[in-house]
N, C-alpha and C. Protein backbone atom coordinates (compact mmCIF):
# COMPACT_ATOMS: atom_id res chain seq x y z
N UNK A 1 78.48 -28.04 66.68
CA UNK A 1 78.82 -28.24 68.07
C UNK A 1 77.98 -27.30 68.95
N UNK A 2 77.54 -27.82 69.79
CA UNK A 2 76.12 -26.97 70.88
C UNK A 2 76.68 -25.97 71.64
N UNK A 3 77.13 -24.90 71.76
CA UNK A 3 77.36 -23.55 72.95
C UNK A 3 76.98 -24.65 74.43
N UNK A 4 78.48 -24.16 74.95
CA UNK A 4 78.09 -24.89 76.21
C UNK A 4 77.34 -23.70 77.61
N UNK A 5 76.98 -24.08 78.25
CA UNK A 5 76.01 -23.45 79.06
C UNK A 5 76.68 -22.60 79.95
N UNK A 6 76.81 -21.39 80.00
CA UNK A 6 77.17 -20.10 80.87
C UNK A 6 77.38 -20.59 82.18
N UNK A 7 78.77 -20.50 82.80
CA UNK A 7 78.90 -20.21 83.93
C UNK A 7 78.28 -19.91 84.61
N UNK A 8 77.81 -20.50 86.17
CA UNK A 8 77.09 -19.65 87.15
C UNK A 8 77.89 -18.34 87.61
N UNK A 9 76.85 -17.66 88.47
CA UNK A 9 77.35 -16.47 89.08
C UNK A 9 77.38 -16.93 90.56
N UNK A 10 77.71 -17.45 91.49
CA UNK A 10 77.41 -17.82 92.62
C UNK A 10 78.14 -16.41 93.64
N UNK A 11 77.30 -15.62 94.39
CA UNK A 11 77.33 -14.49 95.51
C UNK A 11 76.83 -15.05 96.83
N UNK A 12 78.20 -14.96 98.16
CA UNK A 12 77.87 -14.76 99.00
C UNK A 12 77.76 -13.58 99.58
N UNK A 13 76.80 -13.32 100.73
CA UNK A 13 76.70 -11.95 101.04
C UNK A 13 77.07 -12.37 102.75
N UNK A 14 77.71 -11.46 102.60
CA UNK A 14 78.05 -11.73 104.09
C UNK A 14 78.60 -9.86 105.04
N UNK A 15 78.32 -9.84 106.16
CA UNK A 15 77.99 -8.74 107.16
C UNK A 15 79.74 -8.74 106.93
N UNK A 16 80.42 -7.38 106.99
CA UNK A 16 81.77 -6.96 107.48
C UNK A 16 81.95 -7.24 108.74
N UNK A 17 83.17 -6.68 109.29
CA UNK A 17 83.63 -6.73 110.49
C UNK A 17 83.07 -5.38 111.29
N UNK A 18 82.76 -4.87 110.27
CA UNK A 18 82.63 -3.58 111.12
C UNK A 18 81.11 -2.98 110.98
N UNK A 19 80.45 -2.48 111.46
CA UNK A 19 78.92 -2.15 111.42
C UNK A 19 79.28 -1.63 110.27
N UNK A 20 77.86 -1.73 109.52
CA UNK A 20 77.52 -0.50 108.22
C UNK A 20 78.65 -1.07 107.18
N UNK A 21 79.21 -2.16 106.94
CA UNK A 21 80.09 -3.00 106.01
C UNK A 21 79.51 -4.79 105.49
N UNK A 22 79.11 -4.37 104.45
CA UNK A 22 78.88 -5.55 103.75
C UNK A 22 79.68 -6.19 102.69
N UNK A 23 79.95 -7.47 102.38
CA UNK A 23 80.69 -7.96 101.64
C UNK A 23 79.87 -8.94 100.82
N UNK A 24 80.33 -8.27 99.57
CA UNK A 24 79.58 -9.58 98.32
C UNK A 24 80.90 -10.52 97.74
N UNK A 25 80.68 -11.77 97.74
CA UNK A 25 81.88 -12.06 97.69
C UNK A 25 81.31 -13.21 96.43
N UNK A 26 81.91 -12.59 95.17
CA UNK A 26 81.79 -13.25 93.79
C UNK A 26 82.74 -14.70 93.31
N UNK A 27 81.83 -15.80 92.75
CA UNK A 27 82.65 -16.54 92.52
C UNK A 27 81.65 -17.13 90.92
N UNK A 28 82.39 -16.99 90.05
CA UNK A 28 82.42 -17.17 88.61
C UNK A 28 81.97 -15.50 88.02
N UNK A 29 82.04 -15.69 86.24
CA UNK A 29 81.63 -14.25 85.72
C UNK A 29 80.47 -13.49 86.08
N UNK A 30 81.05 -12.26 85.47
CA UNK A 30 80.26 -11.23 85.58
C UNK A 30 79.79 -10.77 84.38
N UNK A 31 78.79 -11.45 83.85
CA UNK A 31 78.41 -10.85 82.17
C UNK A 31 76.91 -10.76 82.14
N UNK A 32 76.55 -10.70 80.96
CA UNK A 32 75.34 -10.45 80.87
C UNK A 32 74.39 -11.17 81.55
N UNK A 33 74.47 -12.90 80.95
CA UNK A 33 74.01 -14.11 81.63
C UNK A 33 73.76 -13.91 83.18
N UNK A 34 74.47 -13.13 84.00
CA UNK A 34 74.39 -13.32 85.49
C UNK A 34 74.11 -12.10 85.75
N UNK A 35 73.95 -10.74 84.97
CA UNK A 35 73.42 -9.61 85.15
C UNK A 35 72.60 -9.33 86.10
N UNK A 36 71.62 -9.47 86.44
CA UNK A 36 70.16 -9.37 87.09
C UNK A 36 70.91 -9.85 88.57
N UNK A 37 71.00 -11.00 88.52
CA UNK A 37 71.45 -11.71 89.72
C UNK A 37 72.97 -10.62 90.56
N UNK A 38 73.56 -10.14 89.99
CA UNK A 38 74.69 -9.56 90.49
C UNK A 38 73.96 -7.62 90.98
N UNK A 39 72.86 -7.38 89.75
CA UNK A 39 72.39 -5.87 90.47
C UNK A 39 71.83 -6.83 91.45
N UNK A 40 71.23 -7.55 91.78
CA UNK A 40 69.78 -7.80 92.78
C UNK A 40 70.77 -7.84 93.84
N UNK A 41 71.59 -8.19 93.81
CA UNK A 41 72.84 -8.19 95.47
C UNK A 41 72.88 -6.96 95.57
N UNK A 42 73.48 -6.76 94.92
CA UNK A 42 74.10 -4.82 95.12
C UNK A 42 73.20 -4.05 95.26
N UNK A 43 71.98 -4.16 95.05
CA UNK A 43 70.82 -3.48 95.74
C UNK A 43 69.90 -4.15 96.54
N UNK A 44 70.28 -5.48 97.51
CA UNK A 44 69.60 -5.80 98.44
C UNK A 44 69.20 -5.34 99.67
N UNK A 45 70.70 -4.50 100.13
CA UNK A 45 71.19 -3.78 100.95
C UNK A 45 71.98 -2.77 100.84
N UNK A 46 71.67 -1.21 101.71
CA UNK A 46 71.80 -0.34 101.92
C UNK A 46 73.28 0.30 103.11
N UNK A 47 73.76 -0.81 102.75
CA UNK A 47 75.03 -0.98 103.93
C UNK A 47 75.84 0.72 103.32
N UNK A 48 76.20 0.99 104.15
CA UNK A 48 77.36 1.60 104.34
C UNK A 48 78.62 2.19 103.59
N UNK A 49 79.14 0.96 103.27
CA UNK A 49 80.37 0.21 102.59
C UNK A 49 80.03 -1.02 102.26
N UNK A 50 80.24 -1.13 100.67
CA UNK A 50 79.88 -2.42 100.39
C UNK A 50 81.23 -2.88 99.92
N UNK A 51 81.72 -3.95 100.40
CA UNK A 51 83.14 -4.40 99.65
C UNK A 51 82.59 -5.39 98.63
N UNK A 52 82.68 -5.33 97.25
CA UNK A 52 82.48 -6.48 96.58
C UNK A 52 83.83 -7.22 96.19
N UNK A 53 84.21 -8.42 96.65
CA UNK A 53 85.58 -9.35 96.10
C UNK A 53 85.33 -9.73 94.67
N UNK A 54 86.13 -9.62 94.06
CA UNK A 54 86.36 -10.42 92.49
C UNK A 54 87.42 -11.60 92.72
N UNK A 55 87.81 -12.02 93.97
CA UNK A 55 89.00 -12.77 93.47
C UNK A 55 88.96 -14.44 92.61
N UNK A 56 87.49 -14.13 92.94
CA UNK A 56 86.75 -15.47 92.08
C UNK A 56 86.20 -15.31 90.61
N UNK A 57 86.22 -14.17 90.51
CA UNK A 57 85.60 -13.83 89.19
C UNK A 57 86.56 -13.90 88.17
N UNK A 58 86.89 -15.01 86.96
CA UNK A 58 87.40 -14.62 86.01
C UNK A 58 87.60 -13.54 84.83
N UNK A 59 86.42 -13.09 84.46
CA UNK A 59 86.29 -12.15 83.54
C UNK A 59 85.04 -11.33 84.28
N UNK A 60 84.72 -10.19 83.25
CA UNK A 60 83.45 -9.54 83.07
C UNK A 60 83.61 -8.46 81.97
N UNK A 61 82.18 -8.30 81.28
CA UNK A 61 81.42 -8.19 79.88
C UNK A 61 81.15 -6.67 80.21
N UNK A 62 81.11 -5.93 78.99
CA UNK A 62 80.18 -4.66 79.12
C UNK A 62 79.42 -4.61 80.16
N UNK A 63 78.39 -5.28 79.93
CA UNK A 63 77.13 -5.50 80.81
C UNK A 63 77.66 -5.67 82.21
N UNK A 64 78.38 -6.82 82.58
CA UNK A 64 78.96 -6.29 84.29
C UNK A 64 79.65 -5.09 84.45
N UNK A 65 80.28 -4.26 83.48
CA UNK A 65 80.94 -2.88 83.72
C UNK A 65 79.82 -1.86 84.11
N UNK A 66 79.10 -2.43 83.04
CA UNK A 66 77.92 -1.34 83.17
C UNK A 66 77.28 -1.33 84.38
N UNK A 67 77.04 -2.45 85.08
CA UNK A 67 76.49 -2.69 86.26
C UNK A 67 77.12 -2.31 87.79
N UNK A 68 78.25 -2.62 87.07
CA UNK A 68 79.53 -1.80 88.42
C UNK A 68 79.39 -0.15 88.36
N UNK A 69 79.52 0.22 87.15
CA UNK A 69 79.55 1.69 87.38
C UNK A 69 78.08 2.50 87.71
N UNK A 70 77.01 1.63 87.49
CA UNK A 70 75.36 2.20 87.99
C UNK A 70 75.49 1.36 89.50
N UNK A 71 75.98 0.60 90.20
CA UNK A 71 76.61 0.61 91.27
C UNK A 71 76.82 1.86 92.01
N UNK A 72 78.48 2.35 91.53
CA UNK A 72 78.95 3.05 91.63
C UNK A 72 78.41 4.54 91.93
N UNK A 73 77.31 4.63 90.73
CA UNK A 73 76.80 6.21 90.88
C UNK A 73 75.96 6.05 91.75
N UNK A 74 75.09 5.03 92.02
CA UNK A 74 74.24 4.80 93.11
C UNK A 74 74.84 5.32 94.73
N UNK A 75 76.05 4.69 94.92
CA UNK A 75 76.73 4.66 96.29
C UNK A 75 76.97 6.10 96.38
N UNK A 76 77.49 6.37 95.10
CA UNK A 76 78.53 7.85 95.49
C UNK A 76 76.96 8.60 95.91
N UNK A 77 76.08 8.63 94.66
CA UNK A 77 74.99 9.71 95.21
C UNK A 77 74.13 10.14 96.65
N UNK A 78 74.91 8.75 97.38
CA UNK A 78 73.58 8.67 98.33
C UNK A 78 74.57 8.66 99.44
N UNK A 79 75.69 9.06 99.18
CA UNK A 79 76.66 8.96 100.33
C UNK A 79 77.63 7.95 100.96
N UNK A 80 77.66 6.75 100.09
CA UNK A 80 78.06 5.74 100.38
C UNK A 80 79.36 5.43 99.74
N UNK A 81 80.09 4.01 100.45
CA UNK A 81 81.17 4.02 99.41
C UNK A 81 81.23 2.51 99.08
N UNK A 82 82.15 2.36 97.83
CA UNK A 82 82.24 1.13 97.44
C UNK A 82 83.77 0.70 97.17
N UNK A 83 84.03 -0.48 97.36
CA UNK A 83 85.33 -0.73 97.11
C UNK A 83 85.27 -2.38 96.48
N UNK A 84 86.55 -2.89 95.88
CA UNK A 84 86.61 -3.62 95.02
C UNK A 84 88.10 -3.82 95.90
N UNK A 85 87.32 -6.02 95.33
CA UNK A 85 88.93 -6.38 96.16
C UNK A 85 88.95 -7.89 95.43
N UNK A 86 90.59 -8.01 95.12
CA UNK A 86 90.90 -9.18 94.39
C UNK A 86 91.07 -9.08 92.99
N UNK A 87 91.23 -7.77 92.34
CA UNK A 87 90.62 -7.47 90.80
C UNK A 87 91.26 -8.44 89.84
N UNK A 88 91.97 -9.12 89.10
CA UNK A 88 92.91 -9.15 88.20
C UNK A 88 93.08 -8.70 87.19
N UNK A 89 94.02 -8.75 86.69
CA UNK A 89 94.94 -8.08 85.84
C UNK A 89 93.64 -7.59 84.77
N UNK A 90 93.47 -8.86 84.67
CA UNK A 90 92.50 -9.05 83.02
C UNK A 90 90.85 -8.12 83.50
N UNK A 91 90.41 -8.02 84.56
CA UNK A 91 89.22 -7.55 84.99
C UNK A 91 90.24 -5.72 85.15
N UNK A 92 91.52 -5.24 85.38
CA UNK A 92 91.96 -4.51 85.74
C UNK A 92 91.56 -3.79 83.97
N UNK A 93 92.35 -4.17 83.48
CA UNK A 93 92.23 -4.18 81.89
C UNK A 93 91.12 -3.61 81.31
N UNK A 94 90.21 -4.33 81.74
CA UNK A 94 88.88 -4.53 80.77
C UNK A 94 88.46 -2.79 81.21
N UNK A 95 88.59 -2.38 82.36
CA UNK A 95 87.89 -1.15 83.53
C UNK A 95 88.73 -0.73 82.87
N UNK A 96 90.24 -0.51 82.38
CA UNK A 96 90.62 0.77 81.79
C UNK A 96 90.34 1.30 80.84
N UNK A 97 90.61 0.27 79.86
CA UNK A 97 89.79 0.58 78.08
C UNK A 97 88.83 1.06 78.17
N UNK A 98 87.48 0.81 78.95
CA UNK A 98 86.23 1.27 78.92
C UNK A 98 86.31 2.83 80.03
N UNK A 99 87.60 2.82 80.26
CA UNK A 99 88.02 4.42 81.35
C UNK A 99 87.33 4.63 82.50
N UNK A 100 86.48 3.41 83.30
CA UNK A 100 85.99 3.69 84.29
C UNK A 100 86.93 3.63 85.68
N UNK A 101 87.74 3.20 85.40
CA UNK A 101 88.56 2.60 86.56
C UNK A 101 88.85 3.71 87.59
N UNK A 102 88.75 5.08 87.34
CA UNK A 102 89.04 6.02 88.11
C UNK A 102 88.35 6.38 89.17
N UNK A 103 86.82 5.46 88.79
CA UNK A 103 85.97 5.41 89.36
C UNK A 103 85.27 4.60 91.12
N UNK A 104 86.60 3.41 90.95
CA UNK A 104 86.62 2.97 92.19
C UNK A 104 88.04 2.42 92.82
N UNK A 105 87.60 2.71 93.94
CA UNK A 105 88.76 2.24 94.88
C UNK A 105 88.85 0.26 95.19
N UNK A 106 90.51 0.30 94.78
CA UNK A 106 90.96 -0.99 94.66
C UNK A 106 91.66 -1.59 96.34
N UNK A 107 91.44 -2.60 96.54
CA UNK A 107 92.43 -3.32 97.49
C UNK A 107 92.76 -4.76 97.17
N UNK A 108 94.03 -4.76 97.56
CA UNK A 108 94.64 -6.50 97.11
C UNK A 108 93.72 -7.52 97.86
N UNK A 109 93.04 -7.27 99.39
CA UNK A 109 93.20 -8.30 100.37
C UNK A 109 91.52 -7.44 101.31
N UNK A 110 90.61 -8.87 101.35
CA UNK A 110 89.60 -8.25 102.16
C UNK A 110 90.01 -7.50 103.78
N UNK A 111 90.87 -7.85 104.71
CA UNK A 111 91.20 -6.83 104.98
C UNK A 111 91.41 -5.71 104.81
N UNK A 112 92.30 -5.33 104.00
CA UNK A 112 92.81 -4.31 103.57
C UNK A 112 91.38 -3.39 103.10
N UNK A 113 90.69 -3.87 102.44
CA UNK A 113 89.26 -3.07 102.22
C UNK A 113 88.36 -2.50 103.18
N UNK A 114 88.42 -3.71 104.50
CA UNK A 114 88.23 -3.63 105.68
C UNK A 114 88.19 -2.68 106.59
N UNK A 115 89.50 -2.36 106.63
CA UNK A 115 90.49 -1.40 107.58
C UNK A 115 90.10 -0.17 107.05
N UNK A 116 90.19 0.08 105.86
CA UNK A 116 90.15 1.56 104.76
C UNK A 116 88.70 2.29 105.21
């Protein structure tokens, strides 16, 4: 039986409400397969605050952890911040076992990321 063909990664990028706030807003996984495509967002732009949404994202792989947390050190080093919105349970999960989770700030609701 043939491996069926990887999920797309489909990213909109879209300007916040507020200057210096960008929003990547994810819809399918985050794994290896869509790797490249998910850093090339997160380093297109130099925003501010980047909110990235998961509420579309079913899962994600090592390889998207890995990519969130070289994210992560990127923003923190250079002064910036990052936040995460929509996580679920199962993406909540995956970030603890691997112990990064301490590492970023969560919100239920793009507002709420918004406002913060």
């Amino acid at each position: 039986m043939p491996l069926q063909s990887q999920e797309p990664l489909h990213i909109d990028d879209l300007e916040g409400p507020r200057p210096g706030q960008r929003i990547l807003r994810l819809q399918g996984p985050v794994v290896l397969a869509t790797l490249f495509q998910f850093q090339a967002a997160i380093r297109a732009k130099d925003a501010a605050t980047l909110i990235v949404d998961f509420t579309g994202v079913p899962y994600i792989d090592s390889a998207g952890i890995g990519a969130l947390v070289g994210a992560y050190v990127t923003h923190n080093k250079e002064g910036r911040s990052l936040a995460l919105v929509g996580v679920s349970d199962r993406i909540h999960a995956a970030l603890a076992v691997t112990r990064v989770e301490p590492f970023f700030r969560f919100f239920n609701t793009l507002a709420d990321a918004e406002q913060a």
